[in-house]
N, C-alpha and C. Protein backbone atom coordinates (compact mmCIF):
# COMPACT_ATOMS: atom_id res chain seq x y z
N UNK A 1 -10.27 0.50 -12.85
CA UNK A 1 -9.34 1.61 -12.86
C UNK A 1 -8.79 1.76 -14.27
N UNK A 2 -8.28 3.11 -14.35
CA UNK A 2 -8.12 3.05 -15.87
C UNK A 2 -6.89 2.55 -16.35
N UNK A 3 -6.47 2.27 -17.42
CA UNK A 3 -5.72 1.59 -17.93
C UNK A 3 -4.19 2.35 -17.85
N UNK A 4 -4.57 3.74 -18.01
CA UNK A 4 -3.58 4.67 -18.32
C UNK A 4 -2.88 5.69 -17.28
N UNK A 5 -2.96 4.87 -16.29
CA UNK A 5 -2.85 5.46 -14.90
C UNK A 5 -1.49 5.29 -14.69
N UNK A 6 -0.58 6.06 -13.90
CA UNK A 6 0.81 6.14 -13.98
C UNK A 6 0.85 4.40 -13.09
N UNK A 7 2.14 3.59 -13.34
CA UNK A 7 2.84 2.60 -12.76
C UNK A 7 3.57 2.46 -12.39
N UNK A 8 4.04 1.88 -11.05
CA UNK A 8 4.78 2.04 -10.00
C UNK A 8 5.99 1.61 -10.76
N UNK A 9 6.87 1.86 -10.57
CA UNK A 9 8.72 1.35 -10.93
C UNK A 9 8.73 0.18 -10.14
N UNK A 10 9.57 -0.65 -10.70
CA UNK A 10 9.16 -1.98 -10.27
C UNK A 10 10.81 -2.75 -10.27
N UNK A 11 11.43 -1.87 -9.19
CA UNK A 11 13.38 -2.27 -9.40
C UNK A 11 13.57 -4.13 -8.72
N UNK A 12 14.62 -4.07 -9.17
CA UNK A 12 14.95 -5.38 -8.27
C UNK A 12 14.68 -5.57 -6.89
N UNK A 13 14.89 -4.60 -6.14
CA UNK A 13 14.60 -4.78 -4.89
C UNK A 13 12.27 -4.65 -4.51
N UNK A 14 12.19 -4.07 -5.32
CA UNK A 14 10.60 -4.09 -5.19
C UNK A 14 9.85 -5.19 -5.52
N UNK A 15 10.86 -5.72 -6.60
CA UNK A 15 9.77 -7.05 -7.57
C UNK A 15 9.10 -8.05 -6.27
N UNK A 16 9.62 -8.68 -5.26
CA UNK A 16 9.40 -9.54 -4.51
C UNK A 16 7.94 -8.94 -4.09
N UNK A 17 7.44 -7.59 -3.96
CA UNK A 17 6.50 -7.01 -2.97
C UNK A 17 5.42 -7.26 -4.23
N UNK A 18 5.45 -7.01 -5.75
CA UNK A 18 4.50 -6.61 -6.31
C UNK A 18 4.44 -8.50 -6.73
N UNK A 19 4.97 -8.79 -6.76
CA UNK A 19 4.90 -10.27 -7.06
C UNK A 19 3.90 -10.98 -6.18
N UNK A 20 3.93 -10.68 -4.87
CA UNK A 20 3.49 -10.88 -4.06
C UNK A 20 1.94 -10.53 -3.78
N UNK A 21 1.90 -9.20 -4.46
CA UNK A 21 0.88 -8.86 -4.69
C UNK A 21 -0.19 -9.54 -5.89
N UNK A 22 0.72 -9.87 -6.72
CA UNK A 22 -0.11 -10.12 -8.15
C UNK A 22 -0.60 -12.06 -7.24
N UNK A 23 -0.43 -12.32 -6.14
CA UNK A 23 -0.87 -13.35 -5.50
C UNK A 23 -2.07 -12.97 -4.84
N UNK A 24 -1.90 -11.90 -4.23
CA UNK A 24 -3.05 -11.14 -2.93
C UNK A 24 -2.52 -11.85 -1.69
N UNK A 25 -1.11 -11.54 -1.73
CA UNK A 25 -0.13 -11.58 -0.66
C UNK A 25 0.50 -10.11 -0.43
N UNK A 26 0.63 -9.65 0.75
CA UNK A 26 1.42 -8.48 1.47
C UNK A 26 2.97 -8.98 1.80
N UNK A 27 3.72 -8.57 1.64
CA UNK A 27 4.86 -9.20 2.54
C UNK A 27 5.45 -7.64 2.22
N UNK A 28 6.90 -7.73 3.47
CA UNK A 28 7.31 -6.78 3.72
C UNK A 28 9.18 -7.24 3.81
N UNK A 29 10.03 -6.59 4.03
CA UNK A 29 11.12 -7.16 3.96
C UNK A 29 11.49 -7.20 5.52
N UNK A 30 12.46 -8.11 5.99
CA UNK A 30 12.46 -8.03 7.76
C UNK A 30 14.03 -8.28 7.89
N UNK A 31 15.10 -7.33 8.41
CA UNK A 31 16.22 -7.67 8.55
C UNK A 31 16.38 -9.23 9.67
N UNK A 32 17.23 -9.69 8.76
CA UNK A 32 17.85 -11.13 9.58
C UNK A 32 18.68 -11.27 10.61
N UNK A 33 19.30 -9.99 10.98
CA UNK A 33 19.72 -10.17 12.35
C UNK A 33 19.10 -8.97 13.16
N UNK A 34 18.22 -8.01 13.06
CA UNK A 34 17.54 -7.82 14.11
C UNK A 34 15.93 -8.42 14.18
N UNK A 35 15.63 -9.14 13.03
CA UNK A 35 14.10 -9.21 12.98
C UNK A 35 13.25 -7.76 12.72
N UNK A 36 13.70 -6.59 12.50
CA UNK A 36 12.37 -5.69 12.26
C UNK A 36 12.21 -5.61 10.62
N UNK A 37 11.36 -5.02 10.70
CA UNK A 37 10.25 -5.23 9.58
C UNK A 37 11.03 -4.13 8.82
N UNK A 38 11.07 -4.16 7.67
CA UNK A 38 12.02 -3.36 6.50
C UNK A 38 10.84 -3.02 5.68
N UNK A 39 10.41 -1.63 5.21
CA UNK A 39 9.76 -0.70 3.80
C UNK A 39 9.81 0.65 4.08
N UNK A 40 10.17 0.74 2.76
CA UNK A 40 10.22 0.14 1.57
C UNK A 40 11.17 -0.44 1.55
N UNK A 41 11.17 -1.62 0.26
CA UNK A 41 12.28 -2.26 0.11
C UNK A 41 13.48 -2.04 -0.32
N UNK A 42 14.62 -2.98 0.16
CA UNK A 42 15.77 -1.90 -0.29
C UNK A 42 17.00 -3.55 -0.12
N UNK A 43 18.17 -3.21 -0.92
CA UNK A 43 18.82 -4.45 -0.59
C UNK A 43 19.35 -4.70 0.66
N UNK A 44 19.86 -3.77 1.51
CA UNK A 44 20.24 -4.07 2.71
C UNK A 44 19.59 -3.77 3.89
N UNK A 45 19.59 -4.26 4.97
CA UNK A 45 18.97 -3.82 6.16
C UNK A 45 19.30 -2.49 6.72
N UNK A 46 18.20 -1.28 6.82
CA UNK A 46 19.27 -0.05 7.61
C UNK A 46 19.84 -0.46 8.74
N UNK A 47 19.72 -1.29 9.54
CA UNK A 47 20.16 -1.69 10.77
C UNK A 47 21.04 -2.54 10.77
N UNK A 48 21.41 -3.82 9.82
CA UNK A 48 22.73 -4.64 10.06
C UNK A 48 22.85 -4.21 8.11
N UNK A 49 23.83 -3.31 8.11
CA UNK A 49 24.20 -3.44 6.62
C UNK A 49 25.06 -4.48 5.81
N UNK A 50 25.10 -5.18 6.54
CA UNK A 50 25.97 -6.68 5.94
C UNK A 50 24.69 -7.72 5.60
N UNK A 51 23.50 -7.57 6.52
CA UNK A 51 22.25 -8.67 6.46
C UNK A 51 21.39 -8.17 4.97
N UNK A 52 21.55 -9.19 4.70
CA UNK A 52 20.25 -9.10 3.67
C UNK A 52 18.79 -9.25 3.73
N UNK A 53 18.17 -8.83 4.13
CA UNK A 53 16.74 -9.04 4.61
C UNK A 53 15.84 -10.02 3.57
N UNK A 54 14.86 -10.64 4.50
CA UNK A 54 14.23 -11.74 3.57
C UNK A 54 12.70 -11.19 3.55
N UNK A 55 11.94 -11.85 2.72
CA UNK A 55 10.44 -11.32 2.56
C UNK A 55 9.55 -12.27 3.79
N UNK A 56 9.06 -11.49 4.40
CA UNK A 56 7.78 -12.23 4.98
C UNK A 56 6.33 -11.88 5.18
N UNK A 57 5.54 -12.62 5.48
CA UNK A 57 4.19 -12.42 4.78
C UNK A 57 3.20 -11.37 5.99
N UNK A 58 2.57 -10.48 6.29
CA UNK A 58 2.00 -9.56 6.90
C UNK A 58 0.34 -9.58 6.92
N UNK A 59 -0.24 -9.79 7.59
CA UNK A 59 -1.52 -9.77 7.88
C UNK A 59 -2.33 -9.24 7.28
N UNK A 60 -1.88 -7.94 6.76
CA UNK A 60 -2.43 -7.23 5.83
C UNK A 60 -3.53 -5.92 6.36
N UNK A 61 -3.28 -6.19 7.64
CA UNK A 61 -4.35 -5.37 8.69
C UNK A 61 -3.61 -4.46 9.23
N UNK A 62 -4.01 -3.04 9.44
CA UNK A 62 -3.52 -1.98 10.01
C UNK A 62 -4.59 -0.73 10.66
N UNK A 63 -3.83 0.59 10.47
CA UNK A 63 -4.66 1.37 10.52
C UNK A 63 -4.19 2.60 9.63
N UNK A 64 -5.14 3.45 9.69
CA UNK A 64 -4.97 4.89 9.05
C UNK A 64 -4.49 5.76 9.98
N UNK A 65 -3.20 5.53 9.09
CA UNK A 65 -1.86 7.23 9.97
C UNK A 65 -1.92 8.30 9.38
N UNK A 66 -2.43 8.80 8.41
CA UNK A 66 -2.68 9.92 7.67
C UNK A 66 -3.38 9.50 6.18
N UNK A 67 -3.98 10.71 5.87
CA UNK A 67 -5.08 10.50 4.55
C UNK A 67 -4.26 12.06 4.02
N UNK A 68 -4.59 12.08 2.60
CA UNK A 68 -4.81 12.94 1.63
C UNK A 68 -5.83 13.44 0.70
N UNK A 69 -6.43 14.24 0.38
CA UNK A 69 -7.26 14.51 -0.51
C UNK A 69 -6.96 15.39 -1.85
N UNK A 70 -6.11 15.00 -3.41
CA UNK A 70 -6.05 15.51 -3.74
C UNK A 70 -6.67 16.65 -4.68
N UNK A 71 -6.67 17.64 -5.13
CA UNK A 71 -7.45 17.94 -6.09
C UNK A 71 -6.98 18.55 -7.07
N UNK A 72 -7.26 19.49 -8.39
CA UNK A 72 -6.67 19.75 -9.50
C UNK A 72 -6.43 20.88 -8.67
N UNK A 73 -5.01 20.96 -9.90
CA UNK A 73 -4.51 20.83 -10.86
C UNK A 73 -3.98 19.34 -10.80
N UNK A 74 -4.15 18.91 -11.89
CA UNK A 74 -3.10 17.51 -11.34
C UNK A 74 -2.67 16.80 -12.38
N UNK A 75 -2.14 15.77 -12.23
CA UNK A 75 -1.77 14.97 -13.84
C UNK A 75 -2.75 14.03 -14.40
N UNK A 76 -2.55 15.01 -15.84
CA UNK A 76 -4.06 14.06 -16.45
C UNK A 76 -4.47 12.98 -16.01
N UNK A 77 -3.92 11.78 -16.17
CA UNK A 77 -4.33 10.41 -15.52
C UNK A 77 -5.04 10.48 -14.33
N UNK A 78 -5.01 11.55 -13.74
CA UNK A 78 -5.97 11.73 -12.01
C UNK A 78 -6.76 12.72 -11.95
N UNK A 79 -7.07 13.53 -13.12
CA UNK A 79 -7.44 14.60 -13.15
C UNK A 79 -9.05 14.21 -13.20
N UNK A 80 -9.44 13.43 -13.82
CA UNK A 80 -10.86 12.59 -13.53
C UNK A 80 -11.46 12.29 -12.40
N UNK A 81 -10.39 11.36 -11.74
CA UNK A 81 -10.55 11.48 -10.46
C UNK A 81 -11.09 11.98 -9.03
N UNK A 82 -10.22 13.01 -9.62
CA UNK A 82 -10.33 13.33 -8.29
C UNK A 82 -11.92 14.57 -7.80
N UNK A 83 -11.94 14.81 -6.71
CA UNK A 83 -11.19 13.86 -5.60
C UNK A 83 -11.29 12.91 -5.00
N UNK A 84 -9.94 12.30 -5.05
CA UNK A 84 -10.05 11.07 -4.36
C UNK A 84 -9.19 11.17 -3.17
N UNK A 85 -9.02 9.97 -2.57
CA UNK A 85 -7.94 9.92 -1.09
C UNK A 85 -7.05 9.32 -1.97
N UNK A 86 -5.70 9.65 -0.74
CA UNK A 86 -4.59 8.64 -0.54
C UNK A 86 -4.14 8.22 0.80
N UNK A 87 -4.31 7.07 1.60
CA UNK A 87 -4.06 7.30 2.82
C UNK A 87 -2.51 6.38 3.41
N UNK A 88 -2.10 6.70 4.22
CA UNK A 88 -1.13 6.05 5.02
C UNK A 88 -1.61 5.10 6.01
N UNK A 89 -0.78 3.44 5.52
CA UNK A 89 -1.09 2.96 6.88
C UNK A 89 -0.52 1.93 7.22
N UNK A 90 -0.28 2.86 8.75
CA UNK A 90 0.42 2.23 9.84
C UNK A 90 0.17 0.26 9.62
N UNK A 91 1.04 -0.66 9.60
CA UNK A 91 0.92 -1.93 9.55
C UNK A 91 0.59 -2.41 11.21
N UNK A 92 -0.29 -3.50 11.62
CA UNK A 92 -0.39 -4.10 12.87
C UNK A 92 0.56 -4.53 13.08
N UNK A 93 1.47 -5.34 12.38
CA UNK A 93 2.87 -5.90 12.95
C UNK A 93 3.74 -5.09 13.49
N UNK A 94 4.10 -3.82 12.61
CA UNK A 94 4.99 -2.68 12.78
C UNK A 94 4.04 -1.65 12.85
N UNK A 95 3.69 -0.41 13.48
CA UNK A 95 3.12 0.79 13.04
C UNK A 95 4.14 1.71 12.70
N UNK A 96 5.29 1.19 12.83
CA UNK A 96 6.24 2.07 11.90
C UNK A 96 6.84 1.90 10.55
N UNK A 97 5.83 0.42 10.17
CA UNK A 97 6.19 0.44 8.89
C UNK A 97 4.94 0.98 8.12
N UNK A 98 4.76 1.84 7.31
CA UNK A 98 3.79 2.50 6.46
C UNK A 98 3.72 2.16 5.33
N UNK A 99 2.74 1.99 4.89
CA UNK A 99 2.10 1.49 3.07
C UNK A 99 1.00 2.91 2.81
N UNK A 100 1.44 3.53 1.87
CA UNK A 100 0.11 4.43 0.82
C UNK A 100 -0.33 3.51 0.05
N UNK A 101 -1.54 4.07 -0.04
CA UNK A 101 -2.72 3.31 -1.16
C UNK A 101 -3.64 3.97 -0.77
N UNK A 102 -5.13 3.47 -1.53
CA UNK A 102 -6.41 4.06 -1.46
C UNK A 102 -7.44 3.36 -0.50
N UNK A 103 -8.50 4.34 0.27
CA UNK A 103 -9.58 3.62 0.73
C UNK A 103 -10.60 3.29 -0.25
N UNK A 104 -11.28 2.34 -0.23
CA UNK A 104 -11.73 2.16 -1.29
C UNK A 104 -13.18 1.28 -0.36
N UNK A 105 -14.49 1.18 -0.66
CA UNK A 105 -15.43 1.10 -0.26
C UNK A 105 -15.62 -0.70 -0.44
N UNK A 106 -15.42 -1.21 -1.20
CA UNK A 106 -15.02 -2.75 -0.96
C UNK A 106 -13.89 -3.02 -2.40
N UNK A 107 -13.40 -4.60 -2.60
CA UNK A 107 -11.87 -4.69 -3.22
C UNK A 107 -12.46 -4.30 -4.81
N UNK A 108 -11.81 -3.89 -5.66
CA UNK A 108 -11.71 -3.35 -6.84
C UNK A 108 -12.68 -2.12 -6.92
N UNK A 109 -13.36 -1.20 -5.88
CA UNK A 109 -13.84 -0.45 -5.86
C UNK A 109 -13.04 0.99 -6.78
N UNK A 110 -13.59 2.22 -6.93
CA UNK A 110 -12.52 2.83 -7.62
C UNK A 110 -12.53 4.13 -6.54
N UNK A 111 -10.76 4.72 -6.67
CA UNK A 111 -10.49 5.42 -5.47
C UNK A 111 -11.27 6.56 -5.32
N UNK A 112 -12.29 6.90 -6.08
CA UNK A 112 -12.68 8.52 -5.15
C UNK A 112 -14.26 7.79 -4.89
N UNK A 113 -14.37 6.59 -4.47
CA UNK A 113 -16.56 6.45 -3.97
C UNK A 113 -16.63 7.18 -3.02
N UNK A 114 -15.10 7.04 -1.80
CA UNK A 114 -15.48 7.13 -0.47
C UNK A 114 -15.74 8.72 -0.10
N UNK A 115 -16.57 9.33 0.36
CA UNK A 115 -16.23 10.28 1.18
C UNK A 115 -15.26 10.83 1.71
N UNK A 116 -14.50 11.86 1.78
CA UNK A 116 -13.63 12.12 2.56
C UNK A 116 -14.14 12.32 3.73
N UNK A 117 -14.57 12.95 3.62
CA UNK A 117 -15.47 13.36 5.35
C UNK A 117 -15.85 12.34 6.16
N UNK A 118 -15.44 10.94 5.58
CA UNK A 118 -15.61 9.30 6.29
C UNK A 118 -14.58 8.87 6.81
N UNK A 119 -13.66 9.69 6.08
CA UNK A 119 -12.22 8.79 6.59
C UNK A 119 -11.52 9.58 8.04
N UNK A 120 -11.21 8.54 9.08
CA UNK A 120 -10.82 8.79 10.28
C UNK A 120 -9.22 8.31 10.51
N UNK A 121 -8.80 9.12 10.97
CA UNK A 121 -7.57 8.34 11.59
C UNK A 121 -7.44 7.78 12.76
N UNK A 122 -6.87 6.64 12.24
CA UNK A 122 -6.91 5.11 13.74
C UNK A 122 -7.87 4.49 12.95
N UNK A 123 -9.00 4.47 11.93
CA UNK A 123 -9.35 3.93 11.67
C UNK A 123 -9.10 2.33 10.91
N UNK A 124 -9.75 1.26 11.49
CA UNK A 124 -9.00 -0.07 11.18
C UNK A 124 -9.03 -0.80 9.85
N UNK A 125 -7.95 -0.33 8.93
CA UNK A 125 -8.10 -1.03 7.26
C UNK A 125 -7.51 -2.61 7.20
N UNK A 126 -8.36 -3.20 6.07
CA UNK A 126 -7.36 -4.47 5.56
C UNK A 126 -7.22 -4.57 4.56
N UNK A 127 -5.73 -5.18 4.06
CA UNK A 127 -5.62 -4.84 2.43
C UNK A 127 -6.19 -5.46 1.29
N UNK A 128 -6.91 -5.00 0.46
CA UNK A 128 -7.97 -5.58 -0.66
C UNK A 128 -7.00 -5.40 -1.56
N UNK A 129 -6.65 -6.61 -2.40
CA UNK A 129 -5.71 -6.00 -3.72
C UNK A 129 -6.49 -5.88 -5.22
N UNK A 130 -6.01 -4.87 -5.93
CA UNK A 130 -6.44 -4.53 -7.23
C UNK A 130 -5.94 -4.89 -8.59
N UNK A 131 -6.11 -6.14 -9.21
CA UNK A 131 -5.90 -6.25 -10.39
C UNK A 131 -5.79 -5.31 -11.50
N UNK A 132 -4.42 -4.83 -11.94
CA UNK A 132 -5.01 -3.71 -12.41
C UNK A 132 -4.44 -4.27 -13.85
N UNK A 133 -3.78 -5.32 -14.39
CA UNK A 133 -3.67 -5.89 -15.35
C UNK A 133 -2.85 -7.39 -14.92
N UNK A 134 -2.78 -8.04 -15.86
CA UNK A 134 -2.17 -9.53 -16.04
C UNK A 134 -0.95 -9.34 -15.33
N UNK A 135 -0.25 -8.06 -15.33
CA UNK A 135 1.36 -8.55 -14.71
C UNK A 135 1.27 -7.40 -13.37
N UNK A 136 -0.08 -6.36 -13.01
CA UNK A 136 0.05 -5.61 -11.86
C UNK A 136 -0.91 -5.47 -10.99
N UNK A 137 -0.81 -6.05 -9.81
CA UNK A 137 -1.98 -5.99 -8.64
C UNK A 137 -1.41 -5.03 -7.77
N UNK A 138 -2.36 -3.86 -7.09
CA UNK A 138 -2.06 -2.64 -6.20
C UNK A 138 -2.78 -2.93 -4.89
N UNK A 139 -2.00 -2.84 -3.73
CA UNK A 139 -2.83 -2.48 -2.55
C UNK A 139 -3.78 -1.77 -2.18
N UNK A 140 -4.56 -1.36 -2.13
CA UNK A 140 -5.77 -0.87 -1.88
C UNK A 140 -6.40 -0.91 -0.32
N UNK A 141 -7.28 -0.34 0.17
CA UNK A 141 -7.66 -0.52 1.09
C UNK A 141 -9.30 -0.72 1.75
N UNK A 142 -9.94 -1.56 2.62
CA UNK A 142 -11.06 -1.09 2.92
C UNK A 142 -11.21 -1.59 4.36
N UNK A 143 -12.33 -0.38 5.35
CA UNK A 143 -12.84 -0.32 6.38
C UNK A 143 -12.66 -1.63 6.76
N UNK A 144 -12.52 -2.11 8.14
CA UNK A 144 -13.02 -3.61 9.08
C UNK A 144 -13.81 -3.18 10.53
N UNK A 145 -14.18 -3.44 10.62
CA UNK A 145 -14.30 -3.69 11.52
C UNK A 145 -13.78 -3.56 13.15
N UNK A 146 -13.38 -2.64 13.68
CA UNK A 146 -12.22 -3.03 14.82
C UNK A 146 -12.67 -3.92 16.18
């Protein structure tokens, strides 16, 4: 992927997720007094605003809740690109917690190989992560199996 590709903001409350990532770990944030699953991250729980939610680690397996296909006009950095996807997806633990990223045909693949006309919704992804330098690994996605 290219070098010059826009980068995610990376606040205090996010660092734990991309950290996590630069492992080829998923984790998600989970309030401490109800147990549900918290993302994006944020310092307090929407549900007990006194709890501070802690990180825990996620399977990394889901499905596809919605796809995108963008195309130009667009911002230089993607304008090569495209088209490529962007898809939504539903987590197995939570399907109401959602992660965007790309389908991608196996891990460090680059986002436009796949077909659009391949991608299904419900279809079953697991997360492949992308080195995309020394201090940033991205979620990514590819096909399993169901």
């Amino acid at each position: 992927m290219s070098d010059d590709l826009l980068r995610p903001e990376i606040d205090e409350d996010a660092a734990p997720f991309f950290e996590a990532a630069r492992r080829g770990e998923l984790v998600v944030q989970k309030c401490s007094e109800t147990g549900r699953l918290i993302f994006p991250p944020r310092p307090t729980s929407p549900w007990a605003p006194r709890a501070t939610p802690t990180w825990v680690a996620v399977s990394g397996r889901g499905t596809i809740w919605s796809y995108a296909v963008p195309h130009p006009p667009l911002m230089a950095q993607f304008r090569e690109l495209a088209p490529y996807n962007v898809i939504l997806v539903a987590l197995s633990e939570d399907p109401r917690i959602r992660l965007v990223g790309n389908l991608v045909a196996r891990a460090g693949g680059p986002i436009d190989e796949i077909d659009p006309a391949r991608i299904e919704i419900g279809a079953a992804v697991q997360v492949a992560f992308e080195r995309i330098d020394g201090s940033l690994s991205l979620p990514r996605w590819v096909l399993v199996d169901s």
